[in-house]
Structures are given as structure tokens and as C-alpha cells.
PDB file of N, CA and C in Angstrom:
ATOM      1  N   UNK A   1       0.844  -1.194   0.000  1.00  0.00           N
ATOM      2  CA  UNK A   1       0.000   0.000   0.000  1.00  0.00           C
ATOM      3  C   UNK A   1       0.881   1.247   0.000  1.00  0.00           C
ATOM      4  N   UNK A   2       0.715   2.436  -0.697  1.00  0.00           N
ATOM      5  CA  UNK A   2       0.762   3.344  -0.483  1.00  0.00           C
ATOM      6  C   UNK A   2       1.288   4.255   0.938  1.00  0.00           C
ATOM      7  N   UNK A   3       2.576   4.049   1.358  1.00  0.00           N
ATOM      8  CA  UNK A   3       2.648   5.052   2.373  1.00  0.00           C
ATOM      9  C   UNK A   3       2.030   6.324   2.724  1.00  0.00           C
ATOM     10  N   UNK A   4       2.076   7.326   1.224  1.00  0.00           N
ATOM     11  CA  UNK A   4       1.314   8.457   1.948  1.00  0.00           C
ATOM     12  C   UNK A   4      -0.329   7.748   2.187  1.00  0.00           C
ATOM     13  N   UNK A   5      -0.805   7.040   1.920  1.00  0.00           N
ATOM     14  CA  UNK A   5      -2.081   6.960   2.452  1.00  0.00           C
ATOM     15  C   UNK A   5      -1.956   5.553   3.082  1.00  0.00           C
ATOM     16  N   UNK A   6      -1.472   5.446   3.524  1.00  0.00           N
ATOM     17  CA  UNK A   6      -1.706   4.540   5.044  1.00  0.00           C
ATOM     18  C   UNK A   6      -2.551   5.350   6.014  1.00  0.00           C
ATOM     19  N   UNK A   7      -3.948   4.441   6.719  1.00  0.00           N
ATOM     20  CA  UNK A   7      -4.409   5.017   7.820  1.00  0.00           C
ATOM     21  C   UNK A   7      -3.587   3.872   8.627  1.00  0.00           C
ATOM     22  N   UNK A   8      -3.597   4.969  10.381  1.00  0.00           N
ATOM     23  CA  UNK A   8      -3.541   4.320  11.757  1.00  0.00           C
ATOM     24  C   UNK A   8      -4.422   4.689  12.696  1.00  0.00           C
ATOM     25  N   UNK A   9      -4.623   3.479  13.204  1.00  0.00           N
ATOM     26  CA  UNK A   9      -5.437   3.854  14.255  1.00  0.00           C
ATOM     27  C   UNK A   9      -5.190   4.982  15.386  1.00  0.00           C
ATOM     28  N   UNK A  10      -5.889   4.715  16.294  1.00  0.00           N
ATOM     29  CA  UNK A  10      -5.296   5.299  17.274  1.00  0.00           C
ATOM     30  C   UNK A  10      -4.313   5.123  18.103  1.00  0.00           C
ATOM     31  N   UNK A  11      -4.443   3.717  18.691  1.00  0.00           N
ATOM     32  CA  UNK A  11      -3.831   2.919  19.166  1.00  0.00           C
ATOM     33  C   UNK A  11      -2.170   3.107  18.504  1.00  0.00           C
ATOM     34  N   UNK A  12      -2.123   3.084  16.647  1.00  0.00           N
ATOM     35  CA  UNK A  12      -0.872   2.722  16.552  1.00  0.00           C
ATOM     36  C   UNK A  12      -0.240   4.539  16.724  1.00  0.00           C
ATOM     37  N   UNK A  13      -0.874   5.514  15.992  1.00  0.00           N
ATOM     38  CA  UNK A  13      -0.601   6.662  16.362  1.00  0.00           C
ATOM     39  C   UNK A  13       0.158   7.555  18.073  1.00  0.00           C
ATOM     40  N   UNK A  14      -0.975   6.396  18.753  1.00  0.00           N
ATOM     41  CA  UNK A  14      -0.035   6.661  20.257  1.00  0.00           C
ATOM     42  C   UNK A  14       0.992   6.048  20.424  1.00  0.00           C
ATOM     43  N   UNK A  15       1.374   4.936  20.283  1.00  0.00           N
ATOM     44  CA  UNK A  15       2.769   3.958  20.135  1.00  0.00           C
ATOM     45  C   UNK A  15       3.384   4.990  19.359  1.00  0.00           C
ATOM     46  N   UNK A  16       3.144   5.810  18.052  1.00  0.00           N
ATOM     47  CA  UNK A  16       4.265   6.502  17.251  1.00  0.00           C
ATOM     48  C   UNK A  16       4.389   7.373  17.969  1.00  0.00           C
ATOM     49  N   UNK A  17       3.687   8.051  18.737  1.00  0.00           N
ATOM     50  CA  UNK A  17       4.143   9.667  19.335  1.00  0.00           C
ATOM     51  C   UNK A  17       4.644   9.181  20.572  1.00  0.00           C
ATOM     52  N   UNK A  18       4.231   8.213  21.302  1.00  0.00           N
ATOM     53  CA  UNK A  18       5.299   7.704  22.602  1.00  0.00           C
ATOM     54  C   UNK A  18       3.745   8.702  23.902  1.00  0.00           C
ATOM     55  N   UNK A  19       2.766   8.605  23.496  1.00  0.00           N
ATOM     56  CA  UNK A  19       1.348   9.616  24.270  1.00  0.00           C
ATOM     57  C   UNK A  19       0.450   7.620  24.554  1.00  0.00           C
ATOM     58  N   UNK A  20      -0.486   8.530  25.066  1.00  0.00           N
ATOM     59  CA  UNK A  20      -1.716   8.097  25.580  1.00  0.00           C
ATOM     60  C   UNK A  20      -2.951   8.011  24.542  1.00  0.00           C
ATOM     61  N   UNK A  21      -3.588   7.136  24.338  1.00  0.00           N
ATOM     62  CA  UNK A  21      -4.408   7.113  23.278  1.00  0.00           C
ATOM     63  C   UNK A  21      -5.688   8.487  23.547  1.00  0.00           C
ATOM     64  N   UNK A  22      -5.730   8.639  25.237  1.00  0.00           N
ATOM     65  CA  UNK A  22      -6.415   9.761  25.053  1.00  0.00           C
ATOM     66  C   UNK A  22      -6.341  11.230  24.891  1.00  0.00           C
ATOM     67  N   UNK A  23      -4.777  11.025  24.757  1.00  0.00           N
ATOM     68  CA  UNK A  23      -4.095  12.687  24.047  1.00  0.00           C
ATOM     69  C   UNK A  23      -3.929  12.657  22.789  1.00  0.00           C
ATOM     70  N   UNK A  24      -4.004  11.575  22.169  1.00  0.00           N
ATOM     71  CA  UNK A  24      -4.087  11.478  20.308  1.00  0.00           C
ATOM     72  C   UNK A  24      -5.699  11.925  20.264  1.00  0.00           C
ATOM     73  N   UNK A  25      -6.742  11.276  20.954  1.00  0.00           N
ATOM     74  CA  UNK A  25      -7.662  11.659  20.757  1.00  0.00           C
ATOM     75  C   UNK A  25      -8.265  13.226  20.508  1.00  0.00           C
ATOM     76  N   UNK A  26      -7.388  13.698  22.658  1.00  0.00           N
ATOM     77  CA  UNK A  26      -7.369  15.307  22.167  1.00  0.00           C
ATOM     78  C   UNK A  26      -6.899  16.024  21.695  1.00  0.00           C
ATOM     79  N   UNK A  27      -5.810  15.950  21.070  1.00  0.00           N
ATOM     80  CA  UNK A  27      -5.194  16.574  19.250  1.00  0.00           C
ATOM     81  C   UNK A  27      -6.362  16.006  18.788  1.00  0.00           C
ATOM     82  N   UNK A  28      -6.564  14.836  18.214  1.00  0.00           N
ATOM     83  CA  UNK A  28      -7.491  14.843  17.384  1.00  0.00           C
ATOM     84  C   UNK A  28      -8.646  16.016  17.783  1.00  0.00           C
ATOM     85  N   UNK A  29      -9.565  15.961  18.734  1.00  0.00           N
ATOM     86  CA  UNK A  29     -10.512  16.987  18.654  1.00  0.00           C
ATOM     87  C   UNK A  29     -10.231  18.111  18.943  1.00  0.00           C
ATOM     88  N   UNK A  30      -8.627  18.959  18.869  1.00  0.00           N
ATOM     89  CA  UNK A  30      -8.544  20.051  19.200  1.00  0.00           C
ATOM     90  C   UNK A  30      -7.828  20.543  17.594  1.00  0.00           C
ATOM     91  N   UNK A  31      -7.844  19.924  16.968  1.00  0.00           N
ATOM     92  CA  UNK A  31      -7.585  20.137  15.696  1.00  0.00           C
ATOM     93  C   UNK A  31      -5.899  20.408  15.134  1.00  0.00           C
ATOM     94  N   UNK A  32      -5.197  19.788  16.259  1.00  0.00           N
ATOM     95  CA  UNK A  32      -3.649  19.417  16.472  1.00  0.00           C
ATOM     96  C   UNK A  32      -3.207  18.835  15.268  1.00  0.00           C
ATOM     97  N   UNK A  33      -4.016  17.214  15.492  1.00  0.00           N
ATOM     98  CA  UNK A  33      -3.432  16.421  14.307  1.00  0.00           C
ATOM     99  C   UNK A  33      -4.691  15.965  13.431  1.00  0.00           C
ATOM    100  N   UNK A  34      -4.604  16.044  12.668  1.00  0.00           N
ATOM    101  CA  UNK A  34      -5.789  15.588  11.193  1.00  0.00           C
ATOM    102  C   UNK A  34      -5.642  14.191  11.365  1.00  0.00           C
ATOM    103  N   UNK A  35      -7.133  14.215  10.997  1.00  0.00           N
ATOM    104  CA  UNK A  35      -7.694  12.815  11.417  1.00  0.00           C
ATOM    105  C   UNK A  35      -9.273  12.698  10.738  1.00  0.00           C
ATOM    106  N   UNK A  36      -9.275  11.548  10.583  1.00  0.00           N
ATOM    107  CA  UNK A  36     -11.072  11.085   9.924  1.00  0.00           C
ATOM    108  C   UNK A  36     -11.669  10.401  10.304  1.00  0.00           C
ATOM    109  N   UNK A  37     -12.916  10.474  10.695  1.00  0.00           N
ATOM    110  CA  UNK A  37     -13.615   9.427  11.926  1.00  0.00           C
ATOM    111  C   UNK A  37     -14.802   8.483  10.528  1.00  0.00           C
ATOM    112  N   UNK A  38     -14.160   7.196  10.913  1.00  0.00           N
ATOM    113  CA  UNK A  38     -15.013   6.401   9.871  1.00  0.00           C
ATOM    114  C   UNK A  38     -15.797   5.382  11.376  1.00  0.00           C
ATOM    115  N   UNK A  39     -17.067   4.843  11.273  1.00  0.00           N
ATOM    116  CA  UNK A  39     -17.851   3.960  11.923  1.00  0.00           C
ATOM    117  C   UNK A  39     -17.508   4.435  13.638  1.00  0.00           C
ATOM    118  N   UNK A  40     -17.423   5.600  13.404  1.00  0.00           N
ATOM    119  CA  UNK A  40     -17.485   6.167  15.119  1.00  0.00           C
ATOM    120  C   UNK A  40     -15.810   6.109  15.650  1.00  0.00           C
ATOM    121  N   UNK A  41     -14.622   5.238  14.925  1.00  0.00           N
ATOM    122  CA  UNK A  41     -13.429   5.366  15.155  1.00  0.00           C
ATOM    123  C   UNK A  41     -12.563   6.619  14.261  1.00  0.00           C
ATOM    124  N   UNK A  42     -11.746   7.291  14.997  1.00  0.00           N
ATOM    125  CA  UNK A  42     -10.551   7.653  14.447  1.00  0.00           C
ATOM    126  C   UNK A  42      -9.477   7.483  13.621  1.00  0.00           C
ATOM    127  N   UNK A  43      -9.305   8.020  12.360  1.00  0.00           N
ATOM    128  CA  UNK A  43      -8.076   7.810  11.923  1.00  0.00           C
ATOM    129  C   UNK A  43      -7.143   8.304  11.525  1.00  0.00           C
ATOM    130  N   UNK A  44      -5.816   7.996  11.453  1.00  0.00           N
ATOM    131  CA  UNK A  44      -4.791   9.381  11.101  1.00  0.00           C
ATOM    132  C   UNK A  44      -3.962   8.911  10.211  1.00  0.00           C
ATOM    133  N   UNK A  45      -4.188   9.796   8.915  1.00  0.00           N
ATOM    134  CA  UNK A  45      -2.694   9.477   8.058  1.00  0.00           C
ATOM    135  C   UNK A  45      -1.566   9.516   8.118  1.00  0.00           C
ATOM    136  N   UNK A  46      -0.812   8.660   7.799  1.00  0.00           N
ATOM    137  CA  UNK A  46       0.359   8.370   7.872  1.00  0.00           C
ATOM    138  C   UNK A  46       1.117   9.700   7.853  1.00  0.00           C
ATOM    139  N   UNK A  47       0.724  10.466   6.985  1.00  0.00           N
ATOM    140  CA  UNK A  47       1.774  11.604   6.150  1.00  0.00           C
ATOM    141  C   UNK A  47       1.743  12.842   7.137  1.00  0.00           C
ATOM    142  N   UNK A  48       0.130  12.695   7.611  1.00  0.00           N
ATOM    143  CA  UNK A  48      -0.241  13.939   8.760  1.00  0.00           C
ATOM    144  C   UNK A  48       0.823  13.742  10.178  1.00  0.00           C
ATOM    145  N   UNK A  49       0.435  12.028  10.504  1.00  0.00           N
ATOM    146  CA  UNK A  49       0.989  12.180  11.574  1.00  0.00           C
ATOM    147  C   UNK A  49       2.310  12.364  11.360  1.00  0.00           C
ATOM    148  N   UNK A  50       3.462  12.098  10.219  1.00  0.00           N
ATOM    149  CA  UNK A  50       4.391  12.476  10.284  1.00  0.00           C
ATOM    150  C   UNK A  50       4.912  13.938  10.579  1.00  0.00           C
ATOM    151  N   UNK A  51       4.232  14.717   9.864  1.00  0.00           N
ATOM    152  CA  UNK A  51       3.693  16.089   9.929  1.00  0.00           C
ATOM    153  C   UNK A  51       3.525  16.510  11.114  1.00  0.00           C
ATOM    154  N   UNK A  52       3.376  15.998  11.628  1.00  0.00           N
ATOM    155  CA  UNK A  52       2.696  16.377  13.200  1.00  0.00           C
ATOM    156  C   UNK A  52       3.973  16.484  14.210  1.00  0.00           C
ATOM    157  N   UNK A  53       4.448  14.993  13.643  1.00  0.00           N
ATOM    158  CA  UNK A  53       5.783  14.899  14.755  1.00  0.00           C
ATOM    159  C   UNK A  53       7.092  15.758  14.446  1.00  0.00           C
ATOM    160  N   UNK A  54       7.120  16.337  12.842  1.00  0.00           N
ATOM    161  CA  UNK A  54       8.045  17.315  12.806  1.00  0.00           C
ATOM    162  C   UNK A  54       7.992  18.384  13.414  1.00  0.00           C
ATOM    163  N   UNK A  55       6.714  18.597  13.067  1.00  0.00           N
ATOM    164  CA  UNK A  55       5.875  20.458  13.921  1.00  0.00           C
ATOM    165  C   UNK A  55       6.095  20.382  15.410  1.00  0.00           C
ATOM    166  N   UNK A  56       6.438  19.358  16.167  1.00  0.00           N
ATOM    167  CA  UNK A  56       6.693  19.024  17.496  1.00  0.00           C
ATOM    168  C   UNK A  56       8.114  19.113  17.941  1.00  0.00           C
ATOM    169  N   UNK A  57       8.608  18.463  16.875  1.00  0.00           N
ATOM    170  CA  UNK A  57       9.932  18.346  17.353  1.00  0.00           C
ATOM    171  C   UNK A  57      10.903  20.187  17.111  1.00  0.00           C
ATOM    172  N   UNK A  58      10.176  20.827  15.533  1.00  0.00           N
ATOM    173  CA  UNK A  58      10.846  21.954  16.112  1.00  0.00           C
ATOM    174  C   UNK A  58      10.315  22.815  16.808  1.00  0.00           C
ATOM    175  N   UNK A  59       8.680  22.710  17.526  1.00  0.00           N
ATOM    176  CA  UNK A  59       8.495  23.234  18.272  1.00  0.00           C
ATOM    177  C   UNK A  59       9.814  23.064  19.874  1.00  0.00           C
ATOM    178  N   UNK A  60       9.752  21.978  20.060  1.00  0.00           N
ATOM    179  CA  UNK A  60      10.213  21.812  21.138  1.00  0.00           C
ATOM    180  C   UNK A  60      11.831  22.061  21.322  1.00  0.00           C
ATOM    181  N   UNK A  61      12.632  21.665  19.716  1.00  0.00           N
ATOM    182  CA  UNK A  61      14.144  22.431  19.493  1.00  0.00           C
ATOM    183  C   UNK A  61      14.190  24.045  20.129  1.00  0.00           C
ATOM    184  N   UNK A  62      12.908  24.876  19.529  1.00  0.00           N
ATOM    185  CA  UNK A  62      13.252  26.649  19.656  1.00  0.00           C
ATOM    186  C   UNK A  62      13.546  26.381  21.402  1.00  0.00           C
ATOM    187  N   UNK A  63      12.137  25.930  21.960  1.00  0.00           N
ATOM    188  CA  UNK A  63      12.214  26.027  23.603  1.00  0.00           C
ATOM    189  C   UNK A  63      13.597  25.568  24.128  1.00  0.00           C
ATOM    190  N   UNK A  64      14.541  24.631  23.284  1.00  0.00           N
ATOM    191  CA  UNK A  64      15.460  23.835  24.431  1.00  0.00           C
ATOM    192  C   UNK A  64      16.488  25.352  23.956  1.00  0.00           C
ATOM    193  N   UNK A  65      16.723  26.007  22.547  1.00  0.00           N
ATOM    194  CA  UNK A  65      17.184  26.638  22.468  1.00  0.00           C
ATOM    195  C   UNK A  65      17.330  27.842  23.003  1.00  0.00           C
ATOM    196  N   UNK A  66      15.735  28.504  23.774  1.00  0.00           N
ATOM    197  CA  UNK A  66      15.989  29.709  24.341  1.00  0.00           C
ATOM    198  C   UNK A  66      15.889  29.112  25.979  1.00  0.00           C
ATOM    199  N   UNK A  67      15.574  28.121  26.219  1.00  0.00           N
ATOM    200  CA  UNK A  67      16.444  27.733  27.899  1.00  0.00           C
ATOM    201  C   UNK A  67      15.478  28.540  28.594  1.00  0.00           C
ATOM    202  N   UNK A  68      16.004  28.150  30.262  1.00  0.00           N
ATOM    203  CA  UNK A  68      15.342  28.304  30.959  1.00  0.00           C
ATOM    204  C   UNK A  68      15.163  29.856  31.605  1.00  0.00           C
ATOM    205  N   UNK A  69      14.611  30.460  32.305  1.00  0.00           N
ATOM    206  CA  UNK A  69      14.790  32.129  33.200  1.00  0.00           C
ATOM    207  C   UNK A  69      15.836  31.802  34.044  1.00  0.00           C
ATOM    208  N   UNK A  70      16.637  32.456  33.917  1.00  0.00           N
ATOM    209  CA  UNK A  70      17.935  32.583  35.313  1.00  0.00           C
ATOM    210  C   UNK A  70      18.179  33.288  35.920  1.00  0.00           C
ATOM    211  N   UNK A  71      16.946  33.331  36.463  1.00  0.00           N
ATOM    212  CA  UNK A  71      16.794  34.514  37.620  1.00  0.00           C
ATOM    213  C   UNK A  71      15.479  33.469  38.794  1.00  0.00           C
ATOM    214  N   UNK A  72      16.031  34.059  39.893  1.00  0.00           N
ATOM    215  CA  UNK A  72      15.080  32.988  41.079  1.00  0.00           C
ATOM    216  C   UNK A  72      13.795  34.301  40.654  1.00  0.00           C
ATOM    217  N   UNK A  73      13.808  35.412  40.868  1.00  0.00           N
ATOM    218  CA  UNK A  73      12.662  36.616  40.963  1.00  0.00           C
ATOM    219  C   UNK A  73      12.655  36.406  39.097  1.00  0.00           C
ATOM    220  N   UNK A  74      11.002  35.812  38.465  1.00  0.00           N
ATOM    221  CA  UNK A  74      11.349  35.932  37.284  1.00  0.00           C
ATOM    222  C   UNK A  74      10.565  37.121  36.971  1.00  0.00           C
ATOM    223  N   UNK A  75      10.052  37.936  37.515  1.00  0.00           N
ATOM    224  CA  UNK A  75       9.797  39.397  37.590  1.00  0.00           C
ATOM    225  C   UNK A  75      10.633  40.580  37.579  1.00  0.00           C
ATOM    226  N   UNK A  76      12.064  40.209  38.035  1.00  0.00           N
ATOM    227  CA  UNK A  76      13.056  41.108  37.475  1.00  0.00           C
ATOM    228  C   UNK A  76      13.318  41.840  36.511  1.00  0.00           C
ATOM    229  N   UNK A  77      13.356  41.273  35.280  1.00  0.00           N
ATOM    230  CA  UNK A  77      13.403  41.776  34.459  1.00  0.00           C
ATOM    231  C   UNK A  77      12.313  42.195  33.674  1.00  0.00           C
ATOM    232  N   UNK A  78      10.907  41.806  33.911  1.00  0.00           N
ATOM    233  CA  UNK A  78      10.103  42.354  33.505  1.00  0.00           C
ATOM    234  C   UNK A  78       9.582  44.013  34.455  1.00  0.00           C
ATOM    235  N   UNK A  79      10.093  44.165  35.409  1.00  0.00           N
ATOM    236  CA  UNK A  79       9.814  45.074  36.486  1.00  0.00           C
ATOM    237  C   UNK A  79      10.999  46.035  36.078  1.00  0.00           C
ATOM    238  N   UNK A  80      12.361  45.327  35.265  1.00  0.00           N
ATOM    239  CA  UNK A  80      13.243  46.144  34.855  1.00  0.00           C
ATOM    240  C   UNK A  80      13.724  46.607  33.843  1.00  0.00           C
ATOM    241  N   UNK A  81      12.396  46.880  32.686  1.00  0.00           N
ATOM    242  CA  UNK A  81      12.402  47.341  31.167  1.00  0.00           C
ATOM    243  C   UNK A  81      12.090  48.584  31.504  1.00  0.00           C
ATOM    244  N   UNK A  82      11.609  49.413  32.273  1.00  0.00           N
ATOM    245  CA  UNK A  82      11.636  50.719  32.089  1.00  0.00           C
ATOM    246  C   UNK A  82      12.695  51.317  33.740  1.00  0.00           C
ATOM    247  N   UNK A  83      13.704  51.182  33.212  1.00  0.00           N
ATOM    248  CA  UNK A  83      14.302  51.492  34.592  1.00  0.00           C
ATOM    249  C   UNK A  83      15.255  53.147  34.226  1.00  0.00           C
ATOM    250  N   UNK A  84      14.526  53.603  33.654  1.00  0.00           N
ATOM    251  CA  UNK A  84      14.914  55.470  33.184  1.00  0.00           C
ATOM    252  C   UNK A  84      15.247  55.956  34.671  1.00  0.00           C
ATOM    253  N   UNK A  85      15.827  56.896  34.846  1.00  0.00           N
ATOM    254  CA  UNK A  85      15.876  57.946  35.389  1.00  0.00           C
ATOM    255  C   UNK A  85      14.229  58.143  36.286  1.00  0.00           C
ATOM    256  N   UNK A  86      14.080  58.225  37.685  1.00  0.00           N
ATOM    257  CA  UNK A  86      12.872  58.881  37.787  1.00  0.00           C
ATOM    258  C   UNK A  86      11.720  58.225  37.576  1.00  0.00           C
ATOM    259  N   UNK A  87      11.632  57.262  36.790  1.00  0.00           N
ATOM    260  CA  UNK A  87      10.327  56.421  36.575  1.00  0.00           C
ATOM    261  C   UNK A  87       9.709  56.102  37.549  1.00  0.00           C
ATOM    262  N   UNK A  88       8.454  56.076  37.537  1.00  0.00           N
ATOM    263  CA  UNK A  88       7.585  55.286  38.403  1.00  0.00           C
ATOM    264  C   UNK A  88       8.171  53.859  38.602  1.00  0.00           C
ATOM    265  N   UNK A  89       8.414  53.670  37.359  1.00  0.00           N
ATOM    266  CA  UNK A  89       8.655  52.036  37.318  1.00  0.00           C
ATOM    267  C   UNK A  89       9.255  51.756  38.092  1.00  0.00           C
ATOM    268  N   UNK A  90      10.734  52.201  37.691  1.00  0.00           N
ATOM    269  CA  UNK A  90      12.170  52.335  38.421  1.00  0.00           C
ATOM    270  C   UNK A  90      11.629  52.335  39.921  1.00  0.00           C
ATOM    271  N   UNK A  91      11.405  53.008  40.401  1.00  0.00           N
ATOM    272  CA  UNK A  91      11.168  53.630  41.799  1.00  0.00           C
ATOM    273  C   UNK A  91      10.262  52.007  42.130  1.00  0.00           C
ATOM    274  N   UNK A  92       9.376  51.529  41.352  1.00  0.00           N
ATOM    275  CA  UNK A  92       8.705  50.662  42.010  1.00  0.00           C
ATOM    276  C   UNK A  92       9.340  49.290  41.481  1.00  0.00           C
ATOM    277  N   UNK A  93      10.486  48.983  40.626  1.00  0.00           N
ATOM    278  CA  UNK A  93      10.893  48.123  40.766  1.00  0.00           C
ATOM    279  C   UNK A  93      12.296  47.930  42.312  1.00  0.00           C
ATOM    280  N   UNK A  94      12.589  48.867  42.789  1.00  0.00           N
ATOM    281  CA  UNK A  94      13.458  49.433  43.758  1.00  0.00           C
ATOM    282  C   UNK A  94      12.369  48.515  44.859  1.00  0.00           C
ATOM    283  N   UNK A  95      11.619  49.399  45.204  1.00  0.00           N
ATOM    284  CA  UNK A  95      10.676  48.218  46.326  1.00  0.00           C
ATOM    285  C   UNK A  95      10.513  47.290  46.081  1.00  0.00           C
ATOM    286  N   UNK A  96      10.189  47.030  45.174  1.00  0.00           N
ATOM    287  CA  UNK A  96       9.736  45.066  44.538  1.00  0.00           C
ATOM    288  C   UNK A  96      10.899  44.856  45.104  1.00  0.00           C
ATOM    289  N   UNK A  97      12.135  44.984  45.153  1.00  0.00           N
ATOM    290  CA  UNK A  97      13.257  44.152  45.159  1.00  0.00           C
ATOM    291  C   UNK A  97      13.434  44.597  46.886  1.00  0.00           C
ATOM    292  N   UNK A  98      13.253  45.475  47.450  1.00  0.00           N
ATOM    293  CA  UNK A  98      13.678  45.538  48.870  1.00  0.00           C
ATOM    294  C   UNK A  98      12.224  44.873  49.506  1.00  0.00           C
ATOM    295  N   UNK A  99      11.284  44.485  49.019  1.00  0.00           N
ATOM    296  CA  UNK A  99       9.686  43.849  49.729  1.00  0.00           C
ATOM    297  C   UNK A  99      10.644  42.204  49.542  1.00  0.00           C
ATOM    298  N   UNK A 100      11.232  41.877  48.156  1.00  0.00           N
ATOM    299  CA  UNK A 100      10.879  40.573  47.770  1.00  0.00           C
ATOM    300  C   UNK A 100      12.362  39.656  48.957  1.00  0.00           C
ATOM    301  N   UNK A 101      13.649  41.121  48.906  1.00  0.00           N
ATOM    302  CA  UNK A 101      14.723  40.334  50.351  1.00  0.00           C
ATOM    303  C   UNK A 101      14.126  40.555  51.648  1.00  0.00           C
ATOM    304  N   UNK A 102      13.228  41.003  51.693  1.00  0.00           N
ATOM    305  CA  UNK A 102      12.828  40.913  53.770  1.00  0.00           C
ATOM    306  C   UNK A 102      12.200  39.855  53.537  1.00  0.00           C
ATOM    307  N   UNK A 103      11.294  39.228  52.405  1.00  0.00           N
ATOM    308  CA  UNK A 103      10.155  37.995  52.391  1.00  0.00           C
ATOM    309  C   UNK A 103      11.242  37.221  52.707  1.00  0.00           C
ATOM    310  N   UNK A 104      12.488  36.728  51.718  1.00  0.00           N
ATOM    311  CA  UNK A 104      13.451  36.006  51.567  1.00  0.00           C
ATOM    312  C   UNK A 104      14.206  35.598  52.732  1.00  0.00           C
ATOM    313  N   UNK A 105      14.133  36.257  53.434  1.00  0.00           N
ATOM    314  CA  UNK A 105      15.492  36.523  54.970  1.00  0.00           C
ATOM    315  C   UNK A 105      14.672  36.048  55.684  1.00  0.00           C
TER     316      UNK A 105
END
């Protein structure tokens, strides 16, 4: 048969992604991975689900690439984009940080 049109079940679709047959399901109904429901079952093409597992894998490459926050306060630096001269901000990222070492101590 035809690789690009091979159907799999569900069953074999979860064995390929290394999931739970009821998280293939919810991709399937969240419109994740393409799929065709014949006699009340699910099915997924071969070509989609391949498709699927690329879109995953470089989803999940960018994340390993931009890493984790390295900062324990991950509000730091969002509290410290406007740190001008005089700012409100400034001034209230100054307390954030003297409120967040007395919690700490």
C-alpha cells in the first residue's frame, strides 16, 4: 500500500508519538493532528501524523534553544524594562526588590 495513504489507528498513532491514546484523541478533537472518523473510530494518516511529529519536534528544538529564566525573581526583568531615570517604574521596581529580600530573609 501506499505510504502516503496509510491510515492508523489510534492505538498505533499513540505507540508513534510515545502519548496516551487519550491525548491522540485530544489533538485529534482540538484540531492538532488531522484525522477522519469512519464507523465512530478515528483515523490518522500516515503523512499527517508524520507532519505532526516534525511540527513538534521543532516546536520543542526553539524552547530547548531559548532555555530556561535565570533569575530565582522571574519578575526582574520584567519590572526592569523601564528602569529610566525617575520612573515610576524604576522607583517601584526598587521596592519590589527591597519587599521581595525581607520575604526572603
Amino acid at each position: 500500500m501506499d505510504e502516503n495513504r496509510t491510515l492508523l489507528t489510534v492505538g498505533q498513532a499513540a505507540i508513534a508519538l510515545e502519548r496516551s491514546t487519550e491525548q491522540v484523541r485530544r489533538y485529534l478533537r482540538e484540531g492538532r493532528l488531522t484525522g477522519q472518523r469512519m464507523g465512530g473510530q478515528w483515523f490518522i494518516n500516515l503523512q499527517d501524523l508524520q507532519q505532526f511529529t516534525r511540527s513538534a519536534q521543532e516546536k520543542s528544538s526553539f524552547l530547548a534553544r531559548v532555555g530556561a529564566a535565570r533569575t530565582i525573581r522571574p519578575l526582574d526583568s520584567v519590572i526592569g524594562i523601564a528602569q529610566g531615570q525617575g520612573t515610576d517604574i524604576s522607583r517601584g521596581k526598587r521596592e519590589f526588590l527591597r519587599a521581595a529580600s525581607r520575604g526572603s530573609s
